[in-house]
PDB file of N, CA and C in Angstrom:
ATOM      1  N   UNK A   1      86.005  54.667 124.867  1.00  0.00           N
ATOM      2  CA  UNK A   1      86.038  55.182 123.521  1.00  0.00           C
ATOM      3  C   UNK A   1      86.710  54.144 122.631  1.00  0.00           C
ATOM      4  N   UNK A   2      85.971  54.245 121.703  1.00  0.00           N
ATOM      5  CA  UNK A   2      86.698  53.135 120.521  1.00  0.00           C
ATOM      6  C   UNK A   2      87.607  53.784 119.348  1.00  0.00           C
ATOM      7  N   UNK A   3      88.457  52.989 118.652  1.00  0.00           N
ATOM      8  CA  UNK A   3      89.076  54.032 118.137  1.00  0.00           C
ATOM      9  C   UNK A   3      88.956  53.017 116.180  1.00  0.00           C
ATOM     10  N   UNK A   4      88.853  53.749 115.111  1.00  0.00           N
ATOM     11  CA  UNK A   4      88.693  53.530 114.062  1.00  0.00           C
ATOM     12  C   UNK A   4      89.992  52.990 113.029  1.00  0.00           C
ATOM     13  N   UNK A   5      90.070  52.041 113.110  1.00  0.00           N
ATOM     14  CA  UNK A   5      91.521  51.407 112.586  1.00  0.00           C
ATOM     15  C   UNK A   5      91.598  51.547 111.384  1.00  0.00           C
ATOM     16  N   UNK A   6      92.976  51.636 111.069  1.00  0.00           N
ATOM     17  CA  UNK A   6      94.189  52.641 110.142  1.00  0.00           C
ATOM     18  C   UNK A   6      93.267  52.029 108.779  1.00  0.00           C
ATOM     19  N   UNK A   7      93.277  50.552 108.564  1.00  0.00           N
ATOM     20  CA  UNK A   7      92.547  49.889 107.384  1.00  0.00           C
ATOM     21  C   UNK A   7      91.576  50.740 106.904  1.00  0.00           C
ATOM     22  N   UNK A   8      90.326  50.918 107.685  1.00  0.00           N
ATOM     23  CA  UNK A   8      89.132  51.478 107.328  1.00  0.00           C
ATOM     24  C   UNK A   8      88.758  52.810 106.950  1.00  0.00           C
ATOM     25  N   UNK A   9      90.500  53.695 107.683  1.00  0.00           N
ATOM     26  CA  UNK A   9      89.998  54.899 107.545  1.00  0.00           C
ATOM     27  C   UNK A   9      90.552  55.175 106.110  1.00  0.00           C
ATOM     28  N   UNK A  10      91.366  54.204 105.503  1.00  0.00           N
ATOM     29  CA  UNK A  10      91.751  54.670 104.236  1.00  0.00           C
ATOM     30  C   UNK A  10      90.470  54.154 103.060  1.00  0.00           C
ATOM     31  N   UNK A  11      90.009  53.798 103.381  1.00  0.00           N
ATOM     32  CA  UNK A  11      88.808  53.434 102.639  1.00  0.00           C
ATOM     33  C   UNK A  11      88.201  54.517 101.856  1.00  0.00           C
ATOM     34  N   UNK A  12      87.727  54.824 100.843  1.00  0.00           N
ATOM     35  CA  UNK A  12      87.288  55.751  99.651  1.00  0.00           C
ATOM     36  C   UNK A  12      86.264  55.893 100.353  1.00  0.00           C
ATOM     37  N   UNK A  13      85.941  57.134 100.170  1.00  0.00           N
ATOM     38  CA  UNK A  13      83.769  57.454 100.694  1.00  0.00           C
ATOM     39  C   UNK A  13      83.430  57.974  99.603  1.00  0.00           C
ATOM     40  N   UNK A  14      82.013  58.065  99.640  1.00  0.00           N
ATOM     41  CA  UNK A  14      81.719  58.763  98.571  1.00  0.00           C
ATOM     42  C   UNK A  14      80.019  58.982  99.221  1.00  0.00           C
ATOM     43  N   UNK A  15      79.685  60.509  98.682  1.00  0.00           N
ATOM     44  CA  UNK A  15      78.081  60.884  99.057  1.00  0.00           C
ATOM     45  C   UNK A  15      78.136  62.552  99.401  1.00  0.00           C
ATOM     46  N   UNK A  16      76.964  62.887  99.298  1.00  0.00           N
ATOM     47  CA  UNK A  16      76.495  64.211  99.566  1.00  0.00           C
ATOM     48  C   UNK A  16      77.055  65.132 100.645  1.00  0.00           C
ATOM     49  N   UNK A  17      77.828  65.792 100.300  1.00  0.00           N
ATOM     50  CA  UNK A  17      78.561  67.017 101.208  1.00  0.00           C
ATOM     51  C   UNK A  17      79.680  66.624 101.844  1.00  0.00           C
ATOM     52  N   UNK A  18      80.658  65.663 101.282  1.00  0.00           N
ATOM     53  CA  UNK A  18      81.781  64.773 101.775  1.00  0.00           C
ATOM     54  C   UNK A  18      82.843  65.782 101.090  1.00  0.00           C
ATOM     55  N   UNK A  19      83.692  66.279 101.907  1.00  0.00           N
ATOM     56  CA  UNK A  19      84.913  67.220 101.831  1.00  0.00           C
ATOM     57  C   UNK A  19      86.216  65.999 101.461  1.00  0.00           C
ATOM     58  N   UNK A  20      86.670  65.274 101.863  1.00  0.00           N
ATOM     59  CA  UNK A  20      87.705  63.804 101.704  1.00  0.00           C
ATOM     60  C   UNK A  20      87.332  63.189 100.794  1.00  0.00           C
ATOM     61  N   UNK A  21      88.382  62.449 100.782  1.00  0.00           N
ATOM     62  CA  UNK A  21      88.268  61.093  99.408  1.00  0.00           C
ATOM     63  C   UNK A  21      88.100  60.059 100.371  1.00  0.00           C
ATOM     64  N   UNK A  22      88.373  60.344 101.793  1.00  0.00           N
ATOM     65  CA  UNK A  22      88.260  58.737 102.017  1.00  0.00           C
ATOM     66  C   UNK A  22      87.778  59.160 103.768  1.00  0.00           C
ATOM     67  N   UNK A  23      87.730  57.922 104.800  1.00  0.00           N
ATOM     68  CA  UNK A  23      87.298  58.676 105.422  1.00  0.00           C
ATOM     69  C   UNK A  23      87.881  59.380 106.902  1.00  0.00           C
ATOM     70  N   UNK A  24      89.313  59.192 106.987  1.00  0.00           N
ATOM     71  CA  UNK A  24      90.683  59.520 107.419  1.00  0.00           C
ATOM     72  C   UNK A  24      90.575  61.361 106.801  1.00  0.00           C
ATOM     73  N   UNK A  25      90.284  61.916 105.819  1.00  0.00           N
ATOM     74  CA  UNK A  25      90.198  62.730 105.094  1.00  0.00           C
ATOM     75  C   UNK A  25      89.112  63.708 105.762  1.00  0.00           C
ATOM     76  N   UNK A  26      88.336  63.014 106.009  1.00  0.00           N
ATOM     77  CA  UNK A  26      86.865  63.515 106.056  1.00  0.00           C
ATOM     78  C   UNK A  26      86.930  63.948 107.928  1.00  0.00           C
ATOM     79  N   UNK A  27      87.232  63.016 108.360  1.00  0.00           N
ATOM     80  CA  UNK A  27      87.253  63.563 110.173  1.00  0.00           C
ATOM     81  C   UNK A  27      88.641  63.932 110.247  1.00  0.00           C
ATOM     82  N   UNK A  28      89.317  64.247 109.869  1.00  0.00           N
ATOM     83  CA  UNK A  28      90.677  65.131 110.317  1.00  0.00           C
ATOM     84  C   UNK A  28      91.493  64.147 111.193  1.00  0.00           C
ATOM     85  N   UNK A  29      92.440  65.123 112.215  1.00  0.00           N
ATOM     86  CA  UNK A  29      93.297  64.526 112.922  1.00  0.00           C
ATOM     87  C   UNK A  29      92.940  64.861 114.488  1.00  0.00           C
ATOM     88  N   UNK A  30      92.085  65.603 114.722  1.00  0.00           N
ATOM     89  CA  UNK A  30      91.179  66.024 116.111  1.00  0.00           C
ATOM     90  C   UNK A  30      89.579  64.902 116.335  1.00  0.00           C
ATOM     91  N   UNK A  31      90.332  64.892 117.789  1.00  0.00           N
ATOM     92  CA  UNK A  31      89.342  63.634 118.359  1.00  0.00           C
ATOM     93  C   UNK A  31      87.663  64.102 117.774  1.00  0.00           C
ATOM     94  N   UNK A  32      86.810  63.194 116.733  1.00  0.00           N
ATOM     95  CA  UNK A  32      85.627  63.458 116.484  1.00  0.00           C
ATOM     96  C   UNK A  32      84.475  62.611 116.726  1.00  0.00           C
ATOM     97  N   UNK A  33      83.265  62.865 116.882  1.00  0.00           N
ATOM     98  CA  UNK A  33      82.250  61.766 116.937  1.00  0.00           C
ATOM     99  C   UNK A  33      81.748  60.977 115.980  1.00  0.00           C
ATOM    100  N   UNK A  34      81.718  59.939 115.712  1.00  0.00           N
ATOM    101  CA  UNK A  34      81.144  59.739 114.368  1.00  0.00           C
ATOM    102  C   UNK A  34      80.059  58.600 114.961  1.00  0.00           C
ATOM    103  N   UNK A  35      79.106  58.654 113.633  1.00  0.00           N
ATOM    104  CA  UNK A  35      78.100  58.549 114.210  1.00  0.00           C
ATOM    105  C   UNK A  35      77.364  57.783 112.664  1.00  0.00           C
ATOM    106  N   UNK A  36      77.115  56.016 113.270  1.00  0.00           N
ATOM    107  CA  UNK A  36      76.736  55.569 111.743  1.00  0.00           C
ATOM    108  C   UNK A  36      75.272  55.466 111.785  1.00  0.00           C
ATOM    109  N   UNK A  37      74.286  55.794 110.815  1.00  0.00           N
ATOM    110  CA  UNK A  37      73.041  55.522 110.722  1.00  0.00           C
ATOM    111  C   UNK A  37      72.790  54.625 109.160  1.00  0.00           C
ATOM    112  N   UNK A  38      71.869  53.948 109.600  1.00  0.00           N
ATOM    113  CA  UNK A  38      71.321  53.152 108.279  1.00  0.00           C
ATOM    114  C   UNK A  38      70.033  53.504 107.821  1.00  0.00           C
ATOM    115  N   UNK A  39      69.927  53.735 106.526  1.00  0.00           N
ATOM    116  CA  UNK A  39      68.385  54.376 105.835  1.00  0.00           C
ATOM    117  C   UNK A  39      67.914  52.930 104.759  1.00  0.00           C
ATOM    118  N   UNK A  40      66.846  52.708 105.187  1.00  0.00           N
ATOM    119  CA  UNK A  40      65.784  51.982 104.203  1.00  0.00           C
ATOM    120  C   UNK A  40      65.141  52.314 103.418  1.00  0.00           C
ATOM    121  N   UNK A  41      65.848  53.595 102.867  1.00  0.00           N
ATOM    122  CA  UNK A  41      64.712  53.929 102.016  1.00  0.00           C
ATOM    123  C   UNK A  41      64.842  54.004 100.152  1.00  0.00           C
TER     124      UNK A  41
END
């Protein structure tokens, strides 16, 4: 398992159905999956 460093998770998000400001915010403090996809469209 990899784990998402402190830098990145403070990072601002922004997009459709995002509960957080950033993305530390957004997956909580319980172990989660995250899961990146890229769209071309």
């Amino acid at each position: 398992m990899n784990e998402i460093s402190q830098d990145l998770l403070e990072i601002p998000i922004e997009g459709v159905n995002l509960t957080g400001e950033t993305l530390a915010d957004q997956i909580g403090d319980r172990p989660t999956l995250l899961i990146f996809l890229r769209h071309f469209g």
